[in-house]
C-alpha atoms as a PDB file:
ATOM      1  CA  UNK A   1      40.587  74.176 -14.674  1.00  0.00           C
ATOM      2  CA  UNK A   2      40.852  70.277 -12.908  1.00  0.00           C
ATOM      3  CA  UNK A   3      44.599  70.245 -13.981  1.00  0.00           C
ATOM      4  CA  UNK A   4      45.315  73.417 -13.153  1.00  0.00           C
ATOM      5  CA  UNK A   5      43.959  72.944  -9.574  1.00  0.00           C
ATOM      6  CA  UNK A   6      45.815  69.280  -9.601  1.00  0.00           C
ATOM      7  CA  UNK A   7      49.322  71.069 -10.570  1.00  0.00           C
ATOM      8  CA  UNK A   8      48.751  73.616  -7.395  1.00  0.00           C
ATOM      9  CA  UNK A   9      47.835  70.647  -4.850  1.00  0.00           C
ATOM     10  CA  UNK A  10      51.219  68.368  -6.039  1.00  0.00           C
ATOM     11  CA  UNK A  11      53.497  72.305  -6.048  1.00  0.00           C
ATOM     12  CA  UNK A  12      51.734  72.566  -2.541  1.00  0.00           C
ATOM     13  CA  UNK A  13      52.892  69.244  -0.937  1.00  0.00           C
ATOM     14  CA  UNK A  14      56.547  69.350  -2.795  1.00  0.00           C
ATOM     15  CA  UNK A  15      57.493  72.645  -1.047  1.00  0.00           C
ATOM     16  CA  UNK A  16      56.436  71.256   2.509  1.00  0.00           C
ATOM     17  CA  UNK A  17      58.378  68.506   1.887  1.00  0.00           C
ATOM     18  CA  UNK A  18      61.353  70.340   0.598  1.00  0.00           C
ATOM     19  CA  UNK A  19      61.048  72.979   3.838  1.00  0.00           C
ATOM     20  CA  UNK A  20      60.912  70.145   6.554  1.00  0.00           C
ATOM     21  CA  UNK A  21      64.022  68.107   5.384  1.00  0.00           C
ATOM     22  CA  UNK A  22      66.448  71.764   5.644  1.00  0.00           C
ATOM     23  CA  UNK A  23      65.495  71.740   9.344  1.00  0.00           C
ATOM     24  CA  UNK A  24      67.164  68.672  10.456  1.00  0.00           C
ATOM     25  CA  UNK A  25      69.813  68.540  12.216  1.00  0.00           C
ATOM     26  CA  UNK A  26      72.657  65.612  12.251  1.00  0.00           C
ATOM     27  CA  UNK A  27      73.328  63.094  14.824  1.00  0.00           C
ATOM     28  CA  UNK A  28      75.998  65.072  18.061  1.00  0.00           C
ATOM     29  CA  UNK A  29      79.492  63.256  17.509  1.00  0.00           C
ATOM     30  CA  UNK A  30      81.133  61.129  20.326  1.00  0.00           C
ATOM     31  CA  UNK A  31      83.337  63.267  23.166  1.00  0.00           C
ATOM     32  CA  UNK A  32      87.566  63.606  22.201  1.00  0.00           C
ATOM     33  CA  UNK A  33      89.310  61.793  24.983  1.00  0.00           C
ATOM     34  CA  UNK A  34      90.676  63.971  28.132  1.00  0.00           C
ATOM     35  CA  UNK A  35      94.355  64.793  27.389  1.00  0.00           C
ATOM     36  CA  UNK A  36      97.597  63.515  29.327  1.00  0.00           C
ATOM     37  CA  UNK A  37      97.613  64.732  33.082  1.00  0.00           C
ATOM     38  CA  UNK A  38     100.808  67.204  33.641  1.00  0.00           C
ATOM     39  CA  UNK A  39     103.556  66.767  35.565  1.00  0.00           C
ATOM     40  CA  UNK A  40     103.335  67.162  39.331  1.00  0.00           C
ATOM     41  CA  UNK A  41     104.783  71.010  40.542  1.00  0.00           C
ATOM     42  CA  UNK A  42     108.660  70.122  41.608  1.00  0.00           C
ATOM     43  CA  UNK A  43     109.484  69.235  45.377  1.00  0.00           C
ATOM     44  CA  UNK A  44     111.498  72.604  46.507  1.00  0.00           C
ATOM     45  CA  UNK A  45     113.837  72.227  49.645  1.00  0.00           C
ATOM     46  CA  UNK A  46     113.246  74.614  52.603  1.00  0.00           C
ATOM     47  CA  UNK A  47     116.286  76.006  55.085  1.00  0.00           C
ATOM     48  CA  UNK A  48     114.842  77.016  58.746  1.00  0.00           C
ATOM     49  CA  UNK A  49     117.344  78.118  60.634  1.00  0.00           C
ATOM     50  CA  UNK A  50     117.874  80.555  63.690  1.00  0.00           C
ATOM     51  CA  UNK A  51     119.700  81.425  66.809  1.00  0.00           C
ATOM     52  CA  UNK A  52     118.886  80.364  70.153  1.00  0.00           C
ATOM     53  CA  UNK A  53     118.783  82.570  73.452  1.00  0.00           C
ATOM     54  CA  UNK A  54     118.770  81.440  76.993  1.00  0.00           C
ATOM     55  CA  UNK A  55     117.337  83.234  80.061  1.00  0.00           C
ATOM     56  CA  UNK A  56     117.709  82.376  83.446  1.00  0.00           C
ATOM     57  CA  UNK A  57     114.398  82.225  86.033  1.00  0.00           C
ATOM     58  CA  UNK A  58     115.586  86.181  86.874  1.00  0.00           C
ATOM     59  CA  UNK A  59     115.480  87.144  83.187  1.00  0.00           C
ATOM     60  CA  UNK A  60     119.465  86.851  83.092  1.00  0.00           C
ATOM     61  CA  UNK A  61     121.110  85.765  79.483  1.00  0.00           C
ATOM     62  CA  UNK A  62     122.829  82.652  79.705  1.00  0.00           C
ATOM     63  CA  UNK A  63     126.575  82.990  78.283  1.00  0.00           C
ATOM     64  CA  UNK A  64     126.771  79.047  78.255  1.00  0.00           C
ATOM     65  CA  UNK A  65     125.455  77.531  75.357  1.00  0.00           C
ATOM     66  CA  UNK A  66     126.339  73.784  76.230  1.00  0.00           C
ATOM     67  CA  UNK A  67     122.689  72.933  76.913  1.00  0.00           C
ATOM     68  CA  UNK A  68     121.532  70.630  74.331  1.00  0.00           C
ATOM     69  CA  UNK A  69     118.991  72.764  72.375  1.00  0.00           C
ATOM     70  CA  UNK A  70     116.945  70.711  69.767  1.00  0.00           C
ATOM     71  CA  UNK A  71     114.949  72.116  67.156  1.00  0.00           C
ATOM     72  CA  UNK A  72     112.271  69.138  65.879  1.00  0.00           C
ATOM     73  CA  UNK A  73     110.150  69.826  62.555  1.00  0.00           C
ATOM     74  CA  UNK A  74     106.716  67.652  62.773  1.00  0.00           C
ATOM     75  CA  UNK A  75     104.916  66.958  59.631  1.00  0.00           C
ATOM     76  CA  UNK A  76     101.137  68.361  60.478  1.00  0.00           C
ATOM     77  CA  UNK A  77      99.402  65.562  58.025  1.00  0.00           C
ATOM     78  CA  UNK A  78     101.339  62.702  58.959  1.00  0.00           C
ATOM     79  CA  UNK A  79     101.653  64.285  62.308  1.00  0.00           C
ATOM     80  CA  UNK A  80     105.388  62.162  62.536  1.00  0.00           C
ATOM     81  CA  UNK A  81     108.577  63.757  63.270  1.00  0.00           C
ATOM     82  CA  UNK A  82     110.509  64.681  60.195  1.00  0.00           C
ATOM     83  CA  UNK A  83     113.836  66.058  61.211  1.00  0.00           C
ATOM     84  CA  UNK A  84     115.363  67.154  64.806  1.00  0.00           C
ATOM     85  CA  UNK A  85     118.581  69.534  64.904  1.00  0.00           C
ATOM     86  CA  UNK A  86     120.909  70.530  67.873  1.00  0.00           C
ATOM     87  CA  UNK A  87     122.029  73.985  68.306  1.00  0.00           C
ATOM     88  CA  UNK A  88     125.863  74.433  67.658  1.00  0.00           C
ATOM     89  CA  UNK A  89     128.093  76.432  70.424  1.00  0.00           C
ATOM     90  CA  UNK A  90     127.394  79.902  68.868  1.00  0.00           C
ATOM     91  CA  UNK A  91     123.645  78.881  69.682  1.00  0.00           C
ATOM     92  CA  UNK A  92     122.560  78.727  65.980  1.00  0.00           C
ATOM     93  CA  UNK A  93     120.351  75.784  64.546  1.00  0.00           C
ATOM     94  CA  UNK A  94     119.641  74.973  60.768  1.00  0.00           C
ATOM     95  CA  UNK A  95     118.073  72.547  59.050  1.00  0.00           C
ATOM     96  CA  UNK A  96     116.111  71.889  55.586  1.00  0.00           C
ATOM     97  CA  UNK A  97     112.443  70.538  54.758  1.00  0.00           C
ATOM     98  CA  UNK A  98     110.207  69.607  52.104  1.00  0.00           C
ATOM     99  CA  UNK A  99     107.410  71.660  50.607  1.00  0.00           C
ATOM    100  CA  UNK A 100     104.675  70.756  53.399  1.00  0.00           C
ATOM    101  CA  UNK A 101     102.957  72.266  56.659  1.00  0.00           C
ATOM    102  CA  UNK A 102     104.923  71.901  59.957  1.00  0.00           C
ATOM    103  CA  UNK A 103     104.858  72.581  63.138  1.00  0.00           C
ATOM    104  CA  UNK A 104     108.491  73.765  65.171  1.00  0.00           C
ATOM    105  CA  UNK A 105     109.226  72.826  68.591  1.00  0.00           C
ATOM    106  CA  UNK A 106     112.381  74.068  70.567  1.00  0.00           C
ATOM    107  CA  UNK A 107     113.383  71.819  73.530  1.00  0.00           C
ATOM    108  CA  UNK A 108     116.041  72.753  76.070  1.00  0.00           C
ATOM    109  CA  UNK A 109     115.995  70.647  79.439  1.00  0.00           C
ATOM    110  CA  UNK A 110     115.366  72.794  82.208  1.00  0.00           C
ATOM    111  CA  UNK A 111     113.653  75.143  80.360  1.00  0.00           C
ATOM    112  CA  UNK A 112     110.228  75.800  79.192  1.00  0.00           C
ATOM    113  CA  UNK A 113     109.052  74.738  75.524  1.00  0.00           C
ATOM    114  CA  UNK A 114     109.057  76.845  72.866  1.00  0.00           C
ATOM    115  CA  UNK A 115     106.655  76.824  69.755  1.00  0.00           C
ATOM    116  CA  UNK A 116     106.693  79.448  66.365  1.00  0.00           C
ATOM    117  CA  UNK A 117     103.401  79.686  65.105  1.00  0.00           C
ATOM    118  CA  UNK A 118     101.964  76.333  64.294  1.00  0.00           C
ATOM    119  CA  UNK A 119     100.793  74.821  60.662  1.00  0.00           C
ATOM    120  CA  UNK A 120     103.743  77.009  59.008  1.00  0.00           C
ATOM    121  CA  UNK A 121     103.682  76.605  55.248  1.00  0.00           C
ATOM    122  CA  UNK A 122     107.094  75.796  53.437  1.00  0.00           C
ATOM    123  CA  UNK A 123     107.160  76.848  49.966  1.00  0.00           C
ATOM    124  CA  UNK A 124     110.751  76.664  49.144  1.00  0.00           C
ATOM    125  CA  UNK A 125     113.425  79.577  50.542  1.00  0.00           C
ATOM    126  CA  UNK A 126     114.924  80.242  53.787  1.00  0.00           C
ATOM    127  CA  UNK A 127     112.947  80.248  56.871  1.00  0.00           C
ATOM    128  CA  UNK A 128     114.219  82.301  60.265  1.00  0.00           C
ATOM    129  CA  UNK A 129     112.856  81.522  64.165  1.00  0.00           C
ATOM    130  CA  UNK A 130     114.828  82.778  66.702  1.00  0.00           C
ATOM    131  CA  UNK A 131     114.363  81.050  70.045  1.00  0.00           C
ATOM    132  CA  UNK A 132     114.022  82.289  73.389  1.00  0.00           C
ATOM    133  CA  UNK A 133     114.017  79.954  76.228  1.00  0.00           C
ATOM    134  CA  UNK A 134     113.188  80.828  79.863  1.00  0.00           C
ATOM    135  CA  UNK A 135     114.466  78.392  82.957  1.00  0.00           C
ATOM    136  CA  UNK A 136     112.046  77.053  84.723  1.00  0.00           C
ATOM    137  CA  UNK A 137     112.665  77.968  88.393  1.00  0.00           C
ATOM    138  CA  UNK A 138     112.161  76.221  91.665  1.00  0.00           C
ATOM    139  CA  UNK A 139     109.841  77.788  93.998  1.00  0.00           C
ATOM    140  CA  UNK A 140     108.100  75.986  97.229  1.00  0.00           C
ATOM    141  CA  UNK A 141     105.316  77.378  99.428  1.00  0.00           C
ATOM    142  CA  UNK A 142     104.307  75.823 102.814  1.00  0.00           C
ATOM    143  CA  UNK A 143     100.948  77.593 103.178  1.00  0.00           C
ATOM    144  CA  UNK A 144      98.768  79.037 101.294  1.00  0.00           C
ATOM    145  CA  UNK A 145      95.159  80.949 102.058  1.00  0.00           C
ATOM    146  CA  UNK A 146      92.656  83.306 101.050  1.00  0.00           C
ATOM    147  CA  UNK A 147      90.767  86.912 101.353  1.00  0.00           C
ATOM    148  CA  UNK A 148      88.064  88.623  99.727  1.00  0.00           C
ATOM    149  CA  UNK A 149      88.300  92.080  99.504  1.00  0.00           C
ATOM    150  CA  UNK A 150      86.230  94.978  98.195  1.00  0.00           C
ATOM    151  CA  UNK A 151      87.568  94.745  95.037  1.00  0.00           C
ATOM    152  CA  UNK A 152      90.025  91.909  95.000  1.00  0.00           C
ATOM    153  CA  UNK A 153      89.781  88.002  95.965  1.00  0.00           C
ATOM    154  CA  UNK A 154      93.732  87.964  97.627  1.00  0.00           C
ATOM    155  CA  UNK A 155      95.771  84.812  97.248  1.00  0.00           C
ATOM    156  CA  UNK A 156      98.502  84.470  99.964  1.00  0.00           C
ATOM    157  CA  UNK A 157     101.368  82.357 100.771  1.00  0.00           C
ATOM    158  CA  UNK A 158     104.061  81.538 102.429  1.00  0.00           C
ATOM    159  CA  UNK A 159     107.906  80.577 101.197  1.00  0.00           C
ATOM    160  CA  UNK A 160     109.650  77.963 102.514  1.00  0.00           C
ATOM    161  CA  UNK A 161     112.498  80.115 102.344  1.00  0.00           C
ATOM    162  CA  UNK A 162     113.210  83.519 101.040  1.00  0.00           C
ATOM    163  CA  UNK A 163     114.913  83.922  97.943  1.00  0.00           C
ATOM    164  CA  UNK A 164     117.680  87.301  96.978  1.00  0.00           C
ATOM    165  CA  UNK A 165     115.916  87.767  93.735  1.00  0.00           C
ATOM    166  CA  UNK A 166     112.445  89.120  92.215  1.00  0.00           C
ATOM    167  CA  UNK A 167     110.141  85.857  91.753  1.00  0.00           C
ATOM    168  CA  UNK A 168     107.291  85.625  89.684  1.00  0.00           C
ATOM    169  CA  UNK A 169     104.236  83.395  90.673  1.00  0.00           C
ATOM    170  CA  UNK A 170     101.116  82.594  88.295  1.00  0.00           C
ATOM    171  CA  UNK A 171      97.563  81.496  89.650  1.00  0.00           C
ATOM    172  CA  UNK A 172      95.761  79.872  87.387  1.00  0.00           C
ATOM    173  CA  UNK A 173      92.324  80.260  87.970  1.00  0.00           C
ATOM    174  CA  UNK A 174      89.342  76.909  87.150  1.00  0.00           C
ATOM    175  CA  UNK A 175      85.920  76.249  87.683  1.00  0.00           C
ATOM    176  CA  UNK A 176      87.120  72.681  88.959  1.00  0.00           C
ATOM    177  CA  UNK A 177      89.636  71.339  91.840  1.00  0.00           C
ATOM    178  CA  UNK A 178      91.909  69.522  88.602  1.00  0.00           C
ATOM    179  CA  UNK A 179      92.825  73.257  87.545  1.00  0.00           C
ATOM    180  CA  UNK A 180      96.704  72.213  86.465  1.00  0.00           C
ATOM    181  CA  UNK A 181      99.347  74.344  84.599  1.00  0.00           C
ATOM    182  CA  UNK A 182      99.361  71.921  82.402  1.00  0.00           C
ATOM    183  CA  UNK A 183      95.825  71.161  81.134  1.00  0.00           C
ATOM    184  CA  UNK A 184      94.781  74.468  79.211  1.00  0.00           C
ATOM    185  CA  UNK A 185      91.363  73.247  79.451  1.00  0.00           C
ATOM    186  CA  UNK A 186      91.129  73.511  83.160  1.00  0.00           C
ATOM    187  CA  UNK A 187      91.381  76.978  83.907  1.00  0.00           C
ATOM    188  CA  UNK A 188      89.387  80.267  82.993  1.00  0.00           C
ATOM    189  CA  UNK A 189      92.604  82.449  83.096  1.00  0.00           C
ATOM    190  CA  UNK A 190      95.677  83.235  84.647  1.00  0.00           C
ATOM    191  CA  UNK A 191      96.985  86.262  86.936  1.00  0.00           C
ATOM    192  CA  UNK A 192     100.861  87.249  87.783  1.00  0.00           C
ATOM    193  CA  UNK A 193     102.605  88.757  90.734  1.00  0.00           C
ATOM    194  CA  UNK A 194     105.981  88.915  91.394  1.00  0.00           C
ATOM    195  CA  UNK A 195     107.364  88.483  95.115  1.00  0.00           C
ATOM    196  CA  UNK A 196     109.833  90.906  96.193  1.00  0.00           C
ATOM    197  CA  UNK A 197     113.397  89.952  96.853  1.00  0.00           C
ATOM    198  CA  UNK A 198     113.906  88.212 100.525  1.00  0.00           C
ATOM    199  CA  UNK A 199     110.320  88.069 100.642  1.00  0.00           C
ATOM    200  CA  UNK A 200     109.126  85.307 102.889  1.00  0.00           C
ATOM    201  CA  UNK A 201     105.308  85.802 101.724  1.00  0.00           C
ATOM    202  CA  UNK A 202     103.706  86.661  98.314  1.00  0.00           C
ATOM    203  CA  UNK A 203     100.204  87.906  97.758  1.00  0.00           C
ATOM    204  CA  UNK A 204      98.416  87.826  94.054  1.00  0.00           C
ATOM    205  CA  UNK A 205      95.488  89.806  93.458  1.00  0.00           C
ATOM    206  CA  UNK A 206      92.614  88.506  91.773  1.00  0.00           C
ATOM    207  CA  UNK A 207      89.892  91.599  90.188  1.00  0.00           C
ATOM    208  CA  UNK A 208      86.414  90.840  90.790  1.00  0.00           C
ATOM    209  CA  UNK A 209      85.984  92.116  87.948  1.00  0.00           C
ATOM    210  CA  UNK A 210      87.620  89.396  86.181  1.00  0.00           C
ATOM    211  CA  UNK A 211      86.333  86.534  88.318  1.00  0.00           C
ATOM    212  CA  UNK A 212      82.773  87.679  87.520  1.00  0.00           C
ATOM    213  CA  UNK A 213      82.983  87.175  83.973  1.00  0.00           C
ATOM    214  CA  UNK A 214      83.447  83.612  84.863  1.00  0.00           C
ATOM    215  CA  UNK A 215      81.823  83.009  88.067  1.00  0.00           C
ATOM    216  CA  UNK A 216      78.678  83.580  88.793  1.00  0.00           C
ATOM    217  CA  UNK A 217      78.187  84.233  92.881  1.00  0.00           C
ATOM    218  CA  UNK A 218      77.722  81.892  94.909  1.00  0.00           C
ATOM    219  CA  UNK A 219      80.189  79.258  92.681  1.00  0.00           C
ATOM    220  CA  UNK A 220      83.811  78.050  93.495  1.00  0.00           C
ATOM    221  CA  UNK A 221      86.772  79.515  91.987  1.00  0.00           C
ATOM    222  CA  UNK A 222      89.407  76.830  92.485  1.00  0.00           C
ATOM    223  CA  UNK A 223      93.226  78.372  91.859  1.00  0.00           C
ATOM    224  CA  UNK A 224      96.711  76.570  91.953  1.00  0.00           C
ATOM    225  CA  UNK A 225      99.707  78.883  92.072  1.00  0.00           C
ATOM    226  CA  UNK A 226     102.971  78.462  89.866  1.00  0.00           C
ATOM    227  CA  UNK A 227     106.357  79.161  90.219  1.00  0.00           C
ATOM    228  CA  UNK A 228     107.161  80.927  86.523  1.00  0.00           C
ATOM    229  CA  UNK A 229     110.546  82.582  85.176  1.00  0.00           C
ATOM    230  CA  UNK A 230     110.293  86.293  84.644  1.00  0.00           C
ATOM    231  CA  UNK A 231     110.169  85.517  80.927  1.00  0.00           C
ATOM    232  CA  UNK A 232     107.498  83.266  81.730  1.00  0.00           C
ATOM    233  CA  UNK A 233     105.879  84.311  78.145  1.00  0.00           C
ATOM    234  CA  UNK A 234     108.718  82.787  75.956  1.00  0.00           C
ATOM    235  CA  UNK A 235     107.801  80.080  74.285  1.00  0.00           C
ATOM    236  CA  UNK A 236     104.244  80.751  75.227  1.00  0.00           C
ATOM    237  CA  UNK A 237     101.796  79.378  72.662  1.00  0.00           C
ATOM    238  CA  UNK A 238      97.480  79.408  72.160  1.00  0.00           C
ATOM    239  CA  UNK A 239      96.159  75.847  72.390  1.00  0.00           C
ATOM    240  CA  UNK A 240      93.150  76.366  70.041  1.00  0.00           C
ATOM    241  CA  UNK A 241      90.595  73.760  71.449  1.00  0.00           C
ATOM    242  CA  UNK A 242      90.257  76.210  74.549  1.00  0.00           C
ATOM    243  CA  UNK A 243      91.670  79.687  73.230  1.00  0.00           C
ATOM    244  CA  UNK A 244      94.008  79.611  76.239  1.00  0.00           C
ATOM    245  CA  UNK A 245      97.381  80.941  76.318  1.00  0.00           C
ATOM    246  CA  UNK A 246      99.694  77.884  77.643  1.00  0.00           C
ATOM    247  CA  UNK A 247     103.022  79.269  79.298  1.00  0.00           C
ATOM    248  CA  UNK A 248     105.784  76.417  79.324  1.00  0.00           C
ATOM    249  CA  UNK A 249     108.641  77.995  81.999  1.00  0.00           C
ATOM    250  CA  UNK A 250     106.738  77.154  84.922  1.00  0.00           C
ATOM    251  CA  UNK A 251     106.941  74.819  88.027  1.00  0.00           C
ATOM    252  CA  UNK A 252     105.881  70.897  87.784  1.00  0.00           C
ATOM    253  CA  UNK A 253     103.668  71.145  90.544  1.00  0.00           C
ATOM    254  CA  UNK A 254     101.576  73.829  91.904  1.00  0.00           C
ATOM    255  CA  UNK A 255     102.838  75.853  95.074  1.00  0.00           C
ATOM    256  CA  UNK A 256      99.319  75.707  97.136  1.00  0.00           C
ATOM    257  CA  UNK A 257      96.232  74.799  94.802  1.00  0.00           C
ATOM    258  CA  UNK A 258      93.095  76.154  96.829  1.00  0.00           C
ATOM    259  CA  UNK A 259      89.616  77.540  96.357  1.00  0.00           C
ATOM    260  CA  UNK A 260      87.110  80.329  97.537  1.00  0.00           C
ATOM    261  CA  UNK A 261      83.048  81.251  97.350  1.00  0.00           C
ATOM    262  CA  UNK A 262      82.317  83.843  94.929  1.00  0.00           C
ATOM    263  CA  UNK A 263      80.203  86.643  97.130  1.00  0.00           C
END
């Protein structure tokens, strides 16, 4: 009976043994290397090109094309100049571009800007902006005053001399005296009115409505008034850091900047 019970004990520790060496595992191997980087996606060459259109301040199409019209490409991370093209004398531009974002600018002298839709994408292929230009005109006031109405704040002026065609004027409307055509951030919004033909005076209405959205009563509403081109909206583009529309056929200086009391 003493070996038998001796045989069991020794069978006993053998099979523990035996069961906890199968449930090892090995040591985890070393990671492969990272394989070869591959080759960078090929540079593809980009045409933009387009045909040009000029207006005079009346709206008019310009038959002469002599103007020197330049179309300028500008690189939106290096934020340099990359390539600048001249219309021909059939008023058609091209030009060609790397894969990258751009921004297109049209330049004419004597006429307002023009901008596409900035931060375009080229991805290879053929790009097409036409252009349309707008003169900017040449408009003078001598005076210039205001009226509040029932419903309308009425800005008024006088010409310094009358002119044979339909004018268009644009008050820009600020919460500050340095409201400027210019400077999208200085004004709230902007109002047109066109003055007849052999008009001596012009008068722009102004809704309440509008001015209340911005004013609160008892504040200044400062406004300078603009000589624009009928097509004053060509070339217009949004300047995003104040959501404004900015319209580029317009006069260098205002015709009589002024200001009122909101009742």
């Amino acid at each position: 009976m003493k070996k038998r019970s001796v045989y069991l004990l020794i069978s006993g520790i053998f099979a523990f043994v035996s069961c906890t060496k199968t449930g090892q595992q090995g040591p985890t191997g070393a990671t492969g290397a990272n394989g070869a980087t591959g080759p960078a996606g090929p540079t593809l060459t980009n045409t933009v090109t387009g045909y040009v259109f000029l207006y005079d301040a009346y709206g008019d199409p310009v038959a002469n094309l002599d103007s020197t019209v330049s179309v300028l490409l500008y690189n939106t991370t290096t934020g340099s100049e990359v390539d600048s093209v001249n219309a021909n004398h059939a008023g058609i531009y091209s030009t060609t571009a790397q894969t990258g974002t751009y921004n297109l600018v049209g330049e004419c002298p004597g006429y307002g800007m023009f901008k596409t839709n900035q931060g375009i994408v080229f991805t290879g292929g053929t790009r097409t902006y036409d252009l349309k230009f707008a003169a900017i005109p040449n408009l003078y006031a001598a005076t210039g005053y205001d009226s509040i109405g029932i419903n309308d704040v009425y800005v008024k002026g006088t010409l310094i001399a009358p002119n044979t065609r339909v004018t268009t004027v644009l008050a820009y409307v600020g919460t500050t005296a340095s409201v400027n055509a210019s400077m999208p951030g200085s004004y709230s919004f902007v109002v047109a009115a066109n003055i007849p033909a052999n008009a001596t005076r012009y008068t722009i209405l102004l809704p309440l409505t509008t001015l209340d959205a911005f004013f609160p009563a008892g504040s200044t509403a400062y406004v300078a008034v603009y000589g624009a081109a009928v097509n004053y909206t060509y070339g217009d583009y949004t300047d995003y850091a104040s959501d404004n529309l900015v319209y580029t056929a317009v006069s260098a200086t205002s015709l009589n900047p002024g200001s009122f009391i909101m009742p």
